[in-house]
Every structure is written in C-alpha cells, then in structure tokens.
N, C-alpha and C. Protein backbone atom coordinates (compact mmCIF):
# COMPACT_ATOMS: atom_id res chain seq x y z
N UNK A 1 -30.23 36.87 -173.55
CA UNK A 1 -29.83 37.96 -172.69
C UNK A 1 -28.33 37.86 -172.42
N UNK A 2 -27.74 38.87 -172.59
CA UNK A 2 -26.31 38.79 -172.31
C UNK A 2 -25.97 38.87 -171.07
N UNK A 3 -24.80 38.63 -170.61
CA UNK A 3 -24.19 38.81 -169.33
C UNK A 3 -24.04 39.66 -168.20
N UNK A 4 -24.04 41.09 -169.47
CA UNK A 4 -24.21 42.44 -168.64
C UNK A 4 -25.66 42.89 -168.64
N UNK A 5 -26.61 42.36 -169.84
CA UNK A 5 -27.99 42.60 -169.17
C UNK A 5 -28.52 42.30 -167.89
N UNK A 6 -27.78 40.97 -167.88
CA UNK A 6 -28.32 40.27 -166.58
C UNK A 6 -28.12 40.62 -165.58
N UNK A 7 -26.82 41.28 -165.34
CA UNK A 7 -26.05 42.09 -163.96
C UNK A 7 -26.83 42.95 -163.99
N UNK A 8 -26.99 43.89 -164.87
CA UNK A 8 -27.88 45.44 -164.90
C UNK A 8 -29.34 45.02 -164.45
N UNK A 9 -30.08 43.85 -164.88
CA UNK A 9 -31.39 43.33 -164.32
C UNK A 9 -31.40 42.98 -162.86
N UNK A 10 -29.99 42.57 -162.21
CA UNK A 10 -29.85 42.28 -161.25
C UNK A 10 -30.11 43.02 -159.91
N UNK A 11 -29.71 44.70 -160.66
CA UNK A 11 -29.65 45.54 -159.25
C UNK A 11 -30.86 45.60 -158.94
N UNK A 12 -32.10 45.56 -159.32
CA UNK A 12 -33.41 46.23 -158.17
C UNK A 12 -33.20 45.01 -157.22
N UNK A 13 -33.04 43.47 -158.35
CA UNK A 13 -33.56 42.51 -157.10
C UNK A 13 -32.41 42.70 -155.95
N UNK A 14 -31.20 43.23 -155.81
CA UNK A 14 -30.68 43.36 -155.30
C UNK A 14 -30.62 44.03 -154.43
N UNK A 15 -31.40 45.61 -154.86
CA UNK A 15 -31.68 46.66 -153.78
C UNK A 15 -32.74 45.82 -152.90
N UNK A 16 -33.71 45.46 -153.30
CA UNK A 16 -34.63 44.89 -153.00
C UNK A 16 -34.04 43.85 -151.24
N UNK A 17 -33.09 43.11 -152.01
CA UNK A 17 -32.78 42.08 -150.81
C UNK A 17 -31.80 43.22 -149.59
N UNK A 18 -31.57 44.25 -150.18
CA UNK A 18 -30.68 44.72 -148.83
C UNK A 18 -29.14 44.13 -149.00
N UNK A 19 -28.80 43.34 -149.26
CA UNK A 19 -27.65 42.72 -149.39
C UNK A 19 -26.29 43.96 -149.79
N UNK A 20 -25.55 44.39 -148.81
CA UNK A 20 -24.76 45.58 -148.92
C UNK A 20 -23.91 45.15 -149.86
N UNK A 21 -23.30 44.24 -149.34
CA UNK A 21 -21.96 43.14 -149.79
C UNK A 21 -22.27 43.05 -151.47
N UNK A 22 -23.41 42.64 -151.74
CA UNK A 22 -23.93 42.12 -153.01
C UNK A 22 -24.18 43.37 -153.72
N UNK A 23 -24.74 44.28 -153.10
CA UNK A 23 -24.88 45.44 -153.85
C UNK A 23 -23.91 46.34 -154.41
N UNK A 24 -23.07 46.28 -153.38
CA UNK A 24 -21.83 47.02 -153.95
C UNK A 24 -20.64 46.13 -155.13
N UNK A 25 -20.72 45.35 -155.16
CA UNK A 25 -20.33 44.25 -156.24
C UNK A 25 -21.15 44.56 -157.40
N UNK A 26 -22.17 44.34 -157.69
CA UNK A 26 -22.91 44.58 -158.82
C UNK A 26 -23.28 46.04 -158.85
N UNK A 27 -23.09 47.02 -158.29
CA UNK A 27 -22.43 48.68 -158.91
C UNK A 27 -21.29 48.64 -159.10
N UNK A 28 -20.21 48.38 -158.41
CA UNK A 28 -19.07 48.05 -159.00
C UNK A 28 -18.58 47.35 -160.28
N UNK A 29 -19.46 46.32 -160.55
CA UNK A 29 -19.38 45.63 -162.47
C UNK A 29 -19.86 46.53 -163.26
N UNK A 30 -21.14 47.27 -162.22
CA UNK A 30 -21.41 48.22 -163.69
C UNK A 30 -21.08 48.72 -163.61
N UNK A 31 -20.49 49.95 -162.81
CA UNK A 31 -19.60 50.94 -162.64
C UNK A 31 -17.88 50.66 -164.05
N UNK A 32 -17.83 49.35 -163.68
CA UNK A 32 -16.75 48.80 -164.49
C UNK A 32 -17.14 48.98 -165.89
N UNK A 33 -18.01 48.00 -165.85
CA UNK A 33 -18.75 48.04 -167.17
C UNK A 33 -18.58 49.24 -168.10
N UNK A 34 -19.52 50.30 -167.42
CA UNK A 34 -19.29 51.62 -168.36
C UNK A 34 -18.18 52.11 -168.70
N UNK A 35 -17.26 52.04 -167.41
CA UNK A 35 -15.59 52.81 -167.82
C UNK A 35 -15.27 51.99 -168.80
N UNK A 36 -15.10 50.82 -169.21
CA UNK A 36 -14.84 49.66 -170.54
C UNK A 36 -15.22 49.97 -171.63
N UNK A 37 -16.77 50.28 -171.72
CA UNK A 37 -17.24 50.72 -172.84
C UNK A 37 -17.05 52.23 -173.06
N UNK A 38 -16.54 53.14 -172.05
CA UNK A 38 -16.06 54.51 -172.80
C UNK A 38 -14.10 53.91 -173.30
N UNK A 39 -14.24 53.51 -172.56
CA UNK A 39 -12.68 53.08 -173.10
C UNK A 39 -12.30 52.14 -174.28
N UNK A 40 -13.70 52.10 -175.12
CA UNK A 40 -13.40 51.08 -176.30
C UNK A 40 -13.97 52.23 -177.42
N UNK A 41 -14.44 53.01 -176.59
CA UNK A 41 -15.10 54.16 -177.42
C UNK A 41 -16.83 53.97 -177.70
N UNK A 42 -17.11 53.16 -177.30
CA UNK A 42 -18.84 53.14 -176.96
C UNK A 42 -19.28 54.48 -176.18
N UNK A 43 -20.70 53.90 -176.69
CA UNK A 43 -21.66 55.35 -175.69
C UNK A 43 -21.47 54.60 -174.25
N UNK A 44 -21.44 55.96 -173.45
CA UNK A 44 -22.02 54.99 -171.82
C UNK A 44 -22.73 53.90 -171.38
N UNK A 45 -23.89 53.64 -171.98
CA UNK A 45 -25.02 53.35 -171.94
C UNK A 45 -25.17 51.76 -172.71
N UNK A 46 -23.97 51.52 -173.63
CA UNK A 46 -24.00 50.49 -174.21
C UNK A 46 -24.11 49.58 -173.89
N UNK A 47 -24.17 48.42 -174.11
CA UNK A 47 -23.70 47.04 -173.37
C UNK A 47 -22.86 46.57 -174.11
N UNK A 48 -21.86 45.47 -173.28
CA UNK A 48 -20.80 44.95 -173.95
C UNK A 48 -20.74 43.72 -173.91
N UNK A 49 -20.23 42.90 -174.81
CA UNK A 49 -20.45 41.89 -175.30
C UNK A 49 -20.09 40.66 -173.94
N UNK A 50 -20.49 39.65 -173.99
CA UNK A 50 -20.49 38.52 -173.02
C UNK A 50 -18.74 38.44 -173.01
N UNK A 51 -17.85 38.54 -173.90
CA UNK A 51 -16.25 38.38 -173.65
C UNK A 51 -15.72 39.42 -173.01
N UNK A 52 -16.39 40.62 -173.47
CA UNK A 52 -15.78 42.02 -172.62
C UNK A 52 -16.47 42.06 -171.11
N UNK A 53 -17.33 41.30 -171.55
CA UNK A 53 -18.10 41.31 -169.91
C UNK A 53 -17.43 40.48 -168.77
N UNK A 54 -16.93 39.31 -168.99
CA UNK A 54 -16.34 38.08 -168.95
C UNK A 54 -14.78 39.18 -168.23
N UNK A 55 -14.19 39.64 -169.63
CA UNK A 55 -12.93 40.15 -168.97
C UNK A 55 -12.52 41.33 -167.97
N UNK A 56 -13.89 42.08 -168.09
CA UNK A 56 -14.43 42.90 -166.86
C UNK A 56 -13.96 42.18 -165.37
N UNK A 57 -14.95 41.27 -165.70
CA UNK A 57 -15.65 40.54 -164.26
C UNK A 57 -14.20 39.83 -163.89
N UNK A 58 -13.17 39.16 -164.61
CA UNK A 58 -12.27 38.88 -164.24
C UNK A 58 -10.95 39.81 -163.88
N UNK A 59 -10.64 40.90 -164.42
CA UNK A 59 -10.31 41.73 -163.82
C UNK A 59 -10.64 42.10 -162.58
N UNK A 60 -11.66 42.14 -162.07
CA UNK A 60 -12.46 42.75 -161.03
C UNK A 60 -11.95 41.65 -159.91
N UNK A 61 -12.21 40.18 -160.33
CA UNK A 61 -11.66 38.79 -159.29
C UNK A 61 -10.44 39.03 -159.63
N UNK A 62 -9.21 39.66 -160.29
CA UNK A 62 -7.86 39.24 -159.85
C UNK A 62 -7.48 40.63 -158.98
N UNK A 63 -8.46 41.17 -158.80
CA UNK A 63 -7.90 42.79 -158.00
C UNK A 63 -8.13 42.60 -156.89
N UNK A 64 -9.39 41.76 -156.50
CA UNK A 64 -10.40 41.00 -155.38
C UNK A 64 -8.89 39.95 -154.75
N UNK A 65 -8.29 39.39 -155.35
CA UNK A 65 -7.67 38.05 -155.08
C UNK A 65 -5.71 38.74 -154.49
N UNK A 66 -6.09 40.06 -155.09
CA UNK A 66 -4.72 40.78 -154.71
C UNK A 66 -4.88 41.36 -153.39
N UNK A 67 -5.74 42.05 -153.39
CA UNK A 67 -6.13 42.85 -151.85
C UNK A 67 -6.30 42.02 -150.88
N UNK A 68 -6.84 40.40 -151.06
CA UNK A 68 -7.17 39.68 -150.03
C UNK A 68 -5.48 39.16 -149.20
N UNK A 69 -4.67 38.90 -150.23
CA UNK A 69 -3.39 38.70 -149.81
C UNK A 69 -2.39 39.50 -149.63
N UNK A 70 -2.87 40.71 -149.74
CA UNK A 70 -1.92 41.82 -149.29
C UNK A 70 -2.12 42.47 -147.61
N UNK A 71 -3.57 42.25 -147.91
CA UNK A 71 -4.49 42.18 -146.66
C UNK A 71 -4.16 40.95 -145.61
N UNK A 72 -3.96 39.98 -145.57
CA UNK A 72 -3.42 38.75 -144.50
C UNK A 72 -2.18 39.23 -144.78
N UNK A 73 -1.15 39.32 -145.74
CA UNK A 73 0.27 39.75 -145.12
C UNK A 73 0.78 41.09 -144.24
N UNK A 74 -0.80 41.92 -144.39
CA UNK A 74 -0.76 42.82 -143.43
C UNK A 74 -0.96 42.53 -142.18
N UNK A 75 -1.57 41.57 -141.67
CA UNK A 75 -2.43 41.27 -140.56
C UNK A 75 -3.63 41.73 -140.69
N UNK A 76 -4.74 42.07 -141.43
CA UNK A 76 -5.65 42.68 -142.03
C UNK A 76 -7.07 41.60 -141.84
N UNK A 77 -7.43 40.71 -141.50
CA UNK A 77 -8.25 39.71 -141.57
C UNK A 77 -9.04 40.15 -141.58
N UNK A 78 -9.88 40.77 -141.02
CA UNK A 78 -11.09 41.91 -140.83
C UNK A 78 -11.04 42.23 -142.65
N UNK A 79 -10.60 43.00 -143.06
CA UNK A 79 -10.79 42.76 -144.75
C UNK A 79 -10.57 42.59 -145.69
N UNK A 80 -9.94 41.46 -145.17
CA UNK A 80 -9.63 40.21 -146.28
C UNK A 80 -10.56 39.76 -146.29
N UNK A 81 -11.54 39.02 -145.21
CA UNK A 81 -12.96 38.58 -144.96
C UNK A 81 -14.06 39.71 -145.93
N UNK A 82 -14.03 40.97 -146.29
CA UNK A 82 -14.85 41.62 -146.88
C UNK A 82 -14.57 41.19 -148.21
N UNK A 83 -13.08 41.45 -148.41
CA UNK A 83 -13.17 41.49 -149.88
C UNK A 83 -13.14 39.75 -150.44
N UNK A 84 -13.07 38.65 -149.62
CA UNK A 84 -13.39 37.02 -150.23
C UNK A 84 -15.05 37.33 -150.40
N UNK A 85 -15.33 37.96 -149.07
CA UNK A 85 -16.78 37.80 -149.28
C UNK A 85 -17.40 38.23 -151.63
N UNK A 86 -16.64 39.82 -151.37
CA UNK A 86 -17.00 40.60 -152.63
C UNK A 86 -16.84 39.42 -153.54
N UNK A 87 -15.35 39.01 -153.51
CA UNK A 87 -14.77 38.03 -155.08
C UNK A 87 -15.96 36.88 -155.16
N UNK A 88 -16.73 36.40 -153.66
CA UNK A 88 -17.37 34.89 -154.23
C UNK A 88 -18.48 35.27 -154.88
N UNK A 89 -19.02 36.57 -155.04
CA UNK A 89 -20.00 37.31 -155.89
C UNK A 89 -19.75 37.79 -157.20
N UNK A 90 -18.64 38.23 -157.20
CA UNK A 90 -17.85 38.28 -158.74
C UNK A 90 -18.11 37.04 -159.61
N UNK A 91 -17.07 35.49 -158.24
CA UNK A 91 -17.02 34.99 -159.29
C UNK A 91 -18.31 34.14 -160.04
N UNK A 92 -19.53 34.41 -159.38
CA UNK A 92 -20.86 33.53 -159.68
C UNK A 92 -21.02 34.07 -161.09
N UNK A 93 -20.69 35.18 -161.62
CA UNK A 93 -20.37 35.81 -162.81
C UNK A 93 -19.52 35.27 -164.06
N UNK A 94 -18.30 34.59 -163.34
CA UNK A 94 -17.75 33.68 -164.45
C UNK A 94 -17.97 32.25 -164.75
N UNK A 95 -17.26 32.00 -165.90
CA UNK A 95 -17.44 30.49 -166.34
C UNK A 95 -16.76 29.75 -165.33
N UNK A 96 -16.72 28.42 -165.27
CA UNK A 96 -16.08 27.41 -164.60
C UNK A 96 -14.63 27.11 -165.19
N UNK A 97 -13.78 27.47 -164.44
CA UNK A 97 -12.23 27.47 -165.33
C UNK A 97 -12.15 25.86 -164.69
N UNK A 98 -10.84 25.46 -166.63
CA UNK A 98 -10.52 23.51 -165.88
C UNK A 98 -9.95 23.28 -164.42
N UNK A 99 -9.84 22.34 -164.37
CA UNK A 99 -8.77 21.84 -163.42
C UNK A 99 -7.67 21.57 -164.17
N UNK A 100 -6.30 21.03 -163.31
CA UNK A 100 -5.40 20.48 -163.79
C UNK A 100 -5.25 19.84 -164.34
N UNK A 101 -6.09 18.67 -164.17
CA UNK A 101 -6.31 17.23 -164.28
C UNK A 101 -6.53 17.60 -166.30
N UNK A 102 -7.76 18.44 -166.28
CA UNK A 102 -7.89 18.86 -167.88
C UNK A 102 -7.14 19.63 -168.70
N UNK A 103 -6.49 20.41 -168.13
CA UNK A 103 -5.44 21.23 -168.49
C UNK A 103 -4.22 20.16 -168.83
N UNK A 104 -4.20 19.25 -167.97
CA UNK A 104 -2.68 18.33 -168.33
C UNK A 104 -3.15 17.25 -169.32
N UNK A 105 -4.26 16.87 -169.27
CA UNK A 105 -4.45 16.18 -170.79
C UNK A 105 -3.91 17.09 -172.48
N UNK A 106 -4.59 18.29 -172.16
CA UNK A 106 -4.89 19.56 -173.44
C UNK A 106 -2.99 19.43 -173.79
N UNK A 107 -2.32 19.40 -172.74
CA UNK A 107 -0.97 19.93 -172.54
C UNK A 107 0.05 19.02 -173.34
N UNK A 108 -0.65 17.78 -172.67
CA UNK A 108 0.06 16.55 -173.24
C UNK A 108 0.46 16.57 -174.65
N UNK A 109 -1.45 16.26 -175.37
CA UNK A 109 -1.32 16.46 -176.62
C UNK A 109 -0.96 17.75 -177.22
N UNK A 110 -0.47 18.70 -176.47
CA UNK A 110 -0.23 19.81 -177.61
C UNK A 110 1.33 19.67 -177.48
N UNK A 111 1.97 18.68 -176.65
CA UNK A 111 3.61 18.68 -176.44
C UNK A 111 3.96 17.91 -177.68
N UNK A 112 3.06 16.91 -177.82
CA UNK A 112 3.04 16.05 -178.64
C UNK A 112 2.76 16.30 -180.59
N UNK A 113 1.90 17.23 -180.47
CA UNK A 113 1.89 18.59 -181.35
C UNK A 113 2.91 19.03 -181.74
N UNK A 114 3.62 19.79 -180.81
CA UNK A 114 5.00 20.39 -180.89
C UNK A 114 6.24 19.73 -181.12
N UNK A 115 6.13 18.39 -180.95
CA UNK A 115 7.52 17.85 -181.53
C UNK A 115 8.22 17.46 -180.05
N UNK A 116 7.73 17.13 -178.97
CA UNK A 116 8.22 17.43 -178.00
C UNK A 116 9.54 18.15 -177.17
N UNK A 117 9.11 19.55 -177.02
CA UNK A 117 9.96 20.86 -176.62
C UNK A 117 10.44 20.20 -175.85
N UNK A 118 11.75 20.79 -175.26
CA UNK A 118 12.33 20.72 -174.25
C UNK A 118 12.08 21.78 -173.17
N UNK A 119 12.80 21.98 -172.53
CA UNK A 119 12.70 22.90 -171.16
C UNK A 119 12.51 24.19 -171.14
N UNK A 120 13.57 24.47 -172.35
CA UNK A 120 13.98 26.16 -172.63
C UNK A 120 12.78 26.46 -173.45
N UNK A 121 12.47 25.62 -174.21
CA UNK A 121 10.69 26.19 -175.00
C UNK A 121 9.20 25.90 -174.17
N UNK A 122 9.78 26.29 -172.53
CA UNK A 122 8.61 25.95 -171.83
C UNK A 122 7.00 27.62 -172.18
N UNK A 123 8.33 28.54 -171.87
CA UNK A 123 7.39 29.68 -172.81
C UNK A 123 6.47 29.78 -173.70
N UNK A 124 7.30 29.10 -174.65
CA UNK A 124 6.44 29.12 -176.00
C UNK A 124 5.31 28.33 -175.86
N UNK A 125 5.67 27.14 -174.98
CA UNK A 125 4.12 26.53 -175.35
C UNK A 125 3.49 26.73 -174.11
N UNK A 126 3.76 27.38 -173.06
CA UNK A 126 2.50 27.90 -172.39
C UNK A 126 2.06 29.18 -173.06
N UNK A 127 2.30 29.66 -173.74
CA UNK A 127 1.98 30.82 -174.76
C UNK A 127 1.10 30.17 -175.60
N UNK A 128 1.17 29.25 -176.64
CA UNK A 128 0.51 28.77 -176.80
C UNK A 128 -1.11 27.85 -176.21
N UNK A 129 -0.47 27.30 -175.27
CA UNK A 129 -1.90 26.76 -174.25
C UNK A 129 -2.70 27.90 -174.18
N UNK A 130 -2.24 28.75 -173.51
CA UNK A 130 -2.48 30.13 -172.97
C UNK A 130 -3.79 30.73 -174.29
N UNK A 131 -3.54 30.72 -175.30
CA UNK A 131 -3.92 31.27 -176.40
C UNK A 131 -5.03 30.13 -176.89
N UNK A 132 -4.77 28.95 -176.67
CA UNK A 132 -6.17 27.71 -176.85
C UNK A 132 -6.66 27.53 -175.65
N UNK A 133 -6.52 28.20 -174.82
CA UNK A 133 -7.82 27.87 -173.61
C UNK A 133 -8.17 29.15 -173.26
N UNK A 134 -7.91 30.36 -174.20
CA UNK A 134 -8.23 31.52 -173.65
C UNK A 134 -9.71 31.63 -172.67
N UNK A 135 -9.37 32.06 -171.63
CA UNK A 135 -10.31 32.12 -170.47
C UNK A 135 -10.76 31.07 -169.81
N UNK A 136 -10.61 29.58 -170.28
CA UNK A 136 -10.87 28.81 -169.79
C UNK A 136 -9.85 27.83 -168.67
N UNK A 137 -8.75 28.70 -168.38
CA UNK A 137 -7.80 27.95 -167.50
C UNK A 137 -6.98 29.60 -166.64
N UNK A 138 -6.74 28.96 -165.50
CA UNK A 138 -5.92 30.25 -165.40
C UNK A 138 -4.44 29.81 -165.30
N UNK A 139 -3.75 30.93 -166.06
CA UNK A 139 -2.48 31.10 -166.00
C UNK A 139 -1.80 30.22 -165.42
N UNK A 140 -1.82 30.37 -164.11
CA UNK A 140 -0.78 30.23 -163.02
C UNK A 140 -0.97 28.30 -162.88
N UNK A 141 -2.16 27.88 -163.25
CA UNK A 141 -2.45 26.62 -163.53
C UNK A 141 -1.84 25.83 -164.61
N UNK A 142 -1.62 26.38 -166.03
CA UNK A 142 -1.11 26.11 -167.10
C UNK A 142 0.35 25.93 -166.83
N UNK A 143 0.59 27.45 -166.51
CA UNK A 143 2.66 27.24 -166.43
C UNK A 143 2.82 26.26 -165.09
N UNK A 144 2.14 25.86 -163.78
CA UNK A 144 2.65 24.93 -163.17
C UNK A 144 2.46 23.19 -164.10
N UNK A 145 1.35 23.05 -164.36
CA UNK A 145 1.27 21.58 -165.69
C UNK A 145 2.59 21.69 -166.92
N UNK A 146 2.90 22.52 -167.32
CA UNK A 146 3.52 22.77 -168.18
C UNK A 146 5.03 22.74 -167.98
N UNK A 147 5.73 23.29 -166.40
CA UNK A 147 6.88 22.60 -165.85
C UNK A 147 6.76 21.59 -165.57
N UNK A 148 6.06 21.26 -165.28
CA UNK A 148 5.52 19.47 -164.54
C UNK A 148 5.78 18.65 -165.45
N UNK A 149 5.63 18.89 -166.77
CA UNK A 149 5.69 18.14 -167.89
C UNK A 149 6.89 17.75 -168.60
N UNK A 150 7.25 19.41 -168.56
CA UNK A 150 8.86 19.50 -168.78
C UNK A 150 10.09 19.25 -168.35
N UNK A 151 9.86 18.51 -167.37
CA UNK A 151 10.87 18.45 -166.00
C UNK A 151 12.30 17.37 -166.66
C-alpha cells in the first residue's frame, strides 16, 4: 500500500474519531495530493507515487514550520499552537531525517572524496551532499556540518 493510499484510508477512521485538528490535515494532504497530480498532468483521482507523496507532505511541514514563526514574531501564540499542533500530524507522514552526528560522518568521507575543498567550494559540496541524501537530511542541517567542517 502506498503512502497516499494510506492517508486516503485514513479519513473515515478519522471522521470517525472526531479529531478536527487531524481531520483537517489529512484533507489538506489530499486536497494537496490532487492539485500535484493535476499538476504533473494525472487524472484527479490518481495516486502518486510514495516520493511525490513524500514531497507533498514535506512541502506541507515547511509551510507548517513558516507560519509557526511568523506567527510568534507576531505575538500570535494562540496559532502558532494550532499550526505545531497541524505539522506534528504531517510529520507522522514522513521518514525519519539523520541527525548531525550522521550527516557529519557522510560529510567527512565525501570531503575526503573531493580532494579536500576548501572554503570557497563549500557550495559545491553541500550541493552535492544535498543530492546523496536526497530527503534524508534537511538542508539547513547539511550546510551547518558542512561550515563546521570547513572552517
């Protein structure tokens, strides 16, 4: 069963529990869902593959992760609290991204790979990392290991 079957199997039990918070999260993926698959040129109705599903659902947590901090620099707490609530439902949806700790091993040996870059080719090889851990690290994790390294 794929990823988005499982979300789409998800809503009765969901209507079922009442759960507002939860419910509107999982219409919202599918809601997502479909706009994705008309936008790749699929029928409505399609399902999309566990990676498109994957980059859905993460889209959805970095929009979740924007509003929450735009929201506290507003003074907004009231819903920032809604929307952490939404993202910790999103993210039960994704994989387990590394830590640092694994990310700075991967890093090591790929510096070591590279001939060891200097400073100014810090780009290139978080471009690279970036491209061998696709989805499995985030960004902002990589380029901090990756100055760290370079220093």
């Amino acid at each position: 069963m794929t990823l988005h079957e499982q979300i789409k199997s998800e809503l009765k039990e969901v209507m079922k529990e009442k759960n507002q918070v939860k419910l509107s999260v999982v219409r919202g993926l599918l809601s997502a869902f479909t706009n994705e698959a008309v936008a790749k040129g699929y029928k409505p109705d399609q399902l999309l593959s566990d990676e498109e599903t994957i980059a859905v659902c993460r889209r959805m947590s970095k929009q979740r992760q924007d509003s929450i901090s735009q929201f506290k620099a507003g003074g907004r707490d009231d819903l920032a609290e809604s929307e952490q609530a939404e993202l910790a439902y999103i993210e039960t949806y994704l994989p387990k991204l590394m830590g640092r700790e694994e990310i700075k091993k991967i890093a090591q040996a790929k510096l070591v790979e590279l001939g060891n870059p200097d400073r100014g080719q810090a780009s290139k090889v978080i471009g690279v990392l970036m491209k061998d851990l696709k989805g499995q690290a985030n960004g902002a994790d990589v380029k901090a290991v990756v100055d760290e390294l370079l220093k």
